[in-house]
N, C-alpha and C. Protein backbone atom coordinates (compact mmCIF):
# COMPACT_ATOMS: atom_id res chain seq x y z
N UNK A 1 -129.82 -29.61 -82.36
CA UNK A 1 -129.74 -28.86 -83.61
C UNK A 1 -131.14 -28.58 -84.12
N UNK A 2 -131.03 -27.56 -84.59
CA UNK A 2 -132.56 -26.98 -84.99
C UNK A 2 -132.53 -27.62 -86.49
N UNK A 3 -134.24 -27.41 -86.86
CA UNK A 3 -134.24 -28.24 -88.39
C UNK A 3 -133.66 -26.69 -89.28
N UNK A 4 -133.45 -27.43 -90.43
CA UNK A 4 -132.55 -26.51 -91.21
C UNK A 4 -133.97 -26.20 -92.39
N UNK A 5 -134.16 -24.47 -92.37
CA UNK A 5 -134.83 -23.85 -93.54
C UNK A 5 -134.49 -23.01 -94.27
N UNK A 6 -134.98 -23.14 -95.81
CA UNK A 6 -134.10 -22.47 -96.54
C UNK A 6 -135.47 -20.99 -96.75
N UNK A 7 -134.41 -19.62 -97.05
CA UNK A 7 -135.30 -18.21 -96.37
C UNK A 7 -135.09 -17.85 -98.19
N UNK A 8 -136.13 -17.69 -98.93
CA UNK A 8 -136.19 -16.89 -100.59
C UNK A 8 -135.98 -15.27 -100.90
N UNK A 9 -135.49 -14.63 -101.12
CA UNK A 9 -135.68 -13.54 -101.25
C UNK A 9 -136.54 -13.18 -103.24
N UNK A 10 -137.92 -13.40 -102.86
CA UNK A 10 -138.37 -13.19 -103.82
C UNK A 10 -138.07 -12.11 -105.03
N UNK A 11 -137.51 -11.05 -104.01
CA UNK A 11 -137.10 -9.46 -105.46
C UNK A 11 -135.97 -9.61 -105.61
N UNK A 12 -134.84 -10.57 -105.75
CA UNK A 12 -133.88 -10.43 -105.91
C UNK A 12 -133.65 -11.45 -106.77
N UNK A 13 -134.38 -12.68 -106.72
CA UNK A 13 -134.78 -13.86 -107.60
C UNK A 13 -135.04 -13.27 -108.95
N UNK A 14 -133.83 -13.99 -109.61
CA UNK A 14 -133.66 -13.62 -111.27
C UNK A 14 -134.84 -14.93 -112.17
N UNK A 15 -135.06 -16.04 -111.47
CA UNK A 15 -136.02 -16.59 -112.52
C UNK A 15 -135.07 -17.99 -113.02
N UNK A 16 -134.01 -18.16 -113.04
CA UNK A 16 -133.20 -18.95 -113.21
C UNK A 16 -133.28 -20.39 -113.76
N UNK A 17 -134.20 -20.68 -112.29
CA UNK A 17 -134.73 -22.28 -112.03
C UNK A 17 -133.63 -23.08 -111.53
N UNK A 18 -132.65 -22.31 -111.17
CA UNK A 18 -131.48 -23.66 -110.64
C UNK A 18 -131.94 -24.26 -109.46
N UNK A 19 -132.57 -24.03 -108.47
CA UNK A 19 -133.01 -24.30 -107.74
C UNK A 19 -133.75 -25.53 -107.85
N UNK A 20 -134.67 -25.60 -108.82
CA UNK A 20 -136.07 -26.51 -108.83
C UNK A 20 -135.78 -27.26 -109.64
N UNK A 21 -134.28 -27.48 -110.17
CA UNK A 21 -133.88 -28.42 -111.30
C UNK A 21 -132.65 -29.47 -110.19
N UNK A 22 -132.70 -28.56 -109.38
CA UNK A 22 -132.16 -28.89 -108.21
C UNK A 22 -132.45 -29.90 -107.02
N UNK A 23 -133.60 -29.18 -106.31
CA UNK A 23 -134.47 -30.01 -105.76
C UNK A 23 -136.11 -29.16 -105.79
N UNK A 24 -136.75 -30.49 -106.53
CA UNK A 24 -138.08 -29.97 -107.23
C UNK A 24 -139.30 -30.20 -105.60
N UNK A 25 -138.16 -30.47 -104.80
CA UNK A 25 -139.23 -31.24 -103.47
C UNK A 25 -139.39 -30.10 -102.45
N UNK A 26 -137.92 -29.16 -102.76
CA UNK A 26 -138.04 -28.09 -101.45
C UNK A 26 -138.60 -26.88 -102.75
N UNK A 27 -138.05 -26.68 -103.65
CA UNK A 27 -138.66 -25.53 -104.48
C UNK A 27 -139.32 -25.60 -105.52
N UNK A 28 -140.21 -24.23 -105.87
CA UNK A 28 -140.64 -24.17 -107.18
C UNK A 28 -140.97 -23.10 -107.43
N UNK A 29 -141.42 -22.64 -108.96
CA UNK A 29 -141.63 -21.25 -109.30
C UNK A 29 -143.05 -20.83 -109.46
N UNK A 30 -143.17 -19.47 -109.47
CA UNK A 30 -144.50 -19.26 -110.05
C UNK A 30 -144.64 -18.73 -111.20
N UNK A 31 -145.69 -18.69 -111.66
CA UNK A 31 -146.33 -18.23 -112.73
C UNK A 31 -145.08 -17.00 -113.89
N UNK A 32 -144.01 -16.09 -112.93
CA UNK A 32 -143.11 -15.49 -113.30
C UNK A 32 -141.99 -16.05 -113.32
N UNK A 33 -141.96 -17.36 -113.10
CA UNK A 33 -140.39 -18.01 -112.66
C UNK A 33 -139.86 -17.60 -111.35
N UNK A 34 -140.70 -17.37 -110.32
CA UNK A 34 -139.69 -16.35 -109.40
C UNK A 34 -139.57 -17.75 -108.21
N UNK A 35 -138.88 -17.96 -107.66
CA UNK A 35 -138.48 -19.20 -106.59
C UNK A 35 -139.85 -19.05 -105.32
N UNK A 36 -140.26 -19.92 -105.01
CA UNK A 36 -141.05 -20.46 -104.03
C UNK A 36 -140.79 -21.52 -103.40
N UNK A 37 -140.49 -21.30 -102.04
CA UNK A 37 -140.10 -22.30 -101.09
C UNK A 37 -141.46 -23.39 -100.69
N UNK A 38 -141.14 -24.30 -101.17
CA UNK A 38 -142.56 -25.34 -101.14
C UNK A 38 -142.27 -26.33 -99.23
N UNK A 39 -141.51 -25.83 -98.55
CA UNK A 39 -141.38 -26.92 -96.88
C UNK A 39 -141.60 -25.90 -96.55
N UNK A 40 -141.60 -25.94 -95.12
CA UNK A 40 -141.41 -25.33 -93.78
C UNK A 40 -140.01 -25.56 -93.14
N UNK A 41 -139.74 -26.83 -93.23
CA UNK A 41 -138.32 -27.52 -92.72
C UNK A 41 -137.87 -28.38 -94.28
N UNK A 42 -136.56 -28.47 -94.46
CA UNK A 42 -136.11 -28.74 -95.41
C UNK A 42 -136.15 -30.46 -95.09
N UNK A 43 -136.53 -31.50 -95.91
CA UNK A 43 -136.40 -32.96 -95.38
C UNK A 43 -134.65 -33.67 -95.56
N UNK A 44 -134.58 -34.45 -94.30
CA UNK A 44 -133.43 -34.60 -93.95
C UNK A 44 -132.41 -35.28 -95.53
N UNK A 45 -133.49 -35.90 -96.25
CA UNK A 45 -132.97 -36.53 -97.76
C UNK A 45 -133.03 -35.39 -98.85
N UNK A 46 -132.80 -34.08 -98.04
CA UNK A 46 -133.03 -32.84 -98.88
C UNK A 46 -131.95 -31.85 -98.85
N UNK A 47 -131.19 -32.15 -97.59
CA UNK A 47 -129.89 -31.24 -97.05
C UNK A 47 -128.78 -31.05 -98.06
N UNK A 48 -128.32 -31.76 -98.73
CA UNK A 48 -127.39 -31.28 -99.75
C UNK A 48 -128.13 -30.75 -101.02
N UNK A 49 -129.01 -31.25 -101.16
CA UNK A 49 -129.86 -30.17 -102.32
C UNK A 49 -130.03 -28.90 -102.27
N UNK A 50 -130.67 -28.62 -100.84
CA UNK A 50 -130.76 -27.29 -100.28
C UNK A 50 -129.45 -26.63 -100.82
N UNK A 51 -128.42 -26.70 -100.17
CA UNK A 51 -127.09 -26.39 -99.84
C UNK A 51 -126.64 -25.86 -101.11
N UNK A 52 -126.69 -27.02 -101.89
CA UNK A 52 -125.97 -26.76 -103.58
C UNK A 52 -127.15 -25.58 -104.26
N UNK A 53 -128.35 -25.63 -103.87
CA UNK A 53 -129.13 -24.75 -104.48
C UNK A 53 -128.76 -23.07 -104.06
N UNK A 54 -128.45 -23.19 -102.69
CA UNK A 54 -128.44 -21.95 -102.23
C UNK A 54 -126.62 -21.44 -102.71
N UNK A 55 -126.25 -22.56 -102.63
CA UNK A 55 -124.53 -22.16 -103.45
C UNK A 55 -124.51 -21.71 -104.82
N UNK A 56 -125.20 -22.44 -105.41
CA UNK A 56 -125.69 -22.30 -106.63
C UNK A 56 -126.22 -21.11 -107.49
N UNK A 57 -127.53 -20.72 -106.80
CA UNK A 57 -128.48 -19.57 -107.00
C UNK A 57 -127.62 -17.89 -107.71
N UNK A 58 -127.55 -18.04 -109.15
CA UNK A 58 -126.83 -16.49 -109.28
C UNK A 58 -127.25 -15.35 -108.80
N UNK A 59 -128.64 -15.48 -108.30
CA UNK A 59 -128.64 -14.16 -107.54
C UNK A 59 -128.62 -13.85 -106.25
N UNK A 60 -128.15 -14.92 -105.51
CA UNK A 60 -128.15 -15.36 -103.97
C UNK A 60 -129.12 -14.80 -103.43
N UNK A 61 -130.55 -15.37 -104.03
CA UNK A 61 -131.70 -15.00 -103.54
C UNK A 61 -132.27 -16.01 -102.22
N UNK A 62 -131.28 -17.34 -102.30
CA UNK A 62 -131.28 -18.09 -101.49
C UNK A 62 -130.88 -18.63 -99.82
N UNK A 63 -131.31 -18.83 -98.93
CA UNK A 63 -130.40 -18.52 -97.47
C UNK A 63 -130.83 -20.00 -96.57
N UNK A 64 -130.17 -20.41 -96.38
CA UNK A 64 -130.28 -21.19 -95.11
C UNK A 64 -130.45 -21.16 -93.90
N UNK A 65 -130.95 -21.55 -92.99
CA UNK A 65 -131.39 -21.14 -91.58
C UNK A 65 -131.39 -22.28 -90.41
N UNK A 66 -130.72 -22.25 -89.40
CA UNK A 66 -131.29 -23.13 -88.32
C UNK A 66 -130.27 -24.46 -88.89
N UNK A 67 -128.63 -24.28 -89.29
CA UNK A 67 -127.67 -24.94 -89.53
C UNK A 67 -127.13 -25.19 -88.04
């Protein structure tokens, strides 16, 4: 199984923060609120965070990869 990464779609990202209230270890925002993916590979004590974030996200700016 490949490691699992989560893919941002920065222009579609409403600013929200569910994500980083979520897990503050795989994401964070910038300066506009807009989501920034802070891994490369999501850490294995990170997989349901990911998950709920990207379920979560109202503007499904969020994607998973390599499940």
């Amino acid at each position: 199984m490949s490691a699992m990464r989560v893919e941002a779609d920065q222009d579609a990202c409403i600013a929200s923060g569910n994500c980083v209230m979520i897990s503050d270890v795989v994401f964070d925002q910038d300066e506009d609120g807009v989501v920034e993916v802070l891994v490369d590979e999501v850490p294995d004590d990170q997989v349901e965070q990911a998950r709920q974030a990207v379920k979560l996200c109202p503007a499904s700016a969020l994607k998973l990869t390599g499940e």
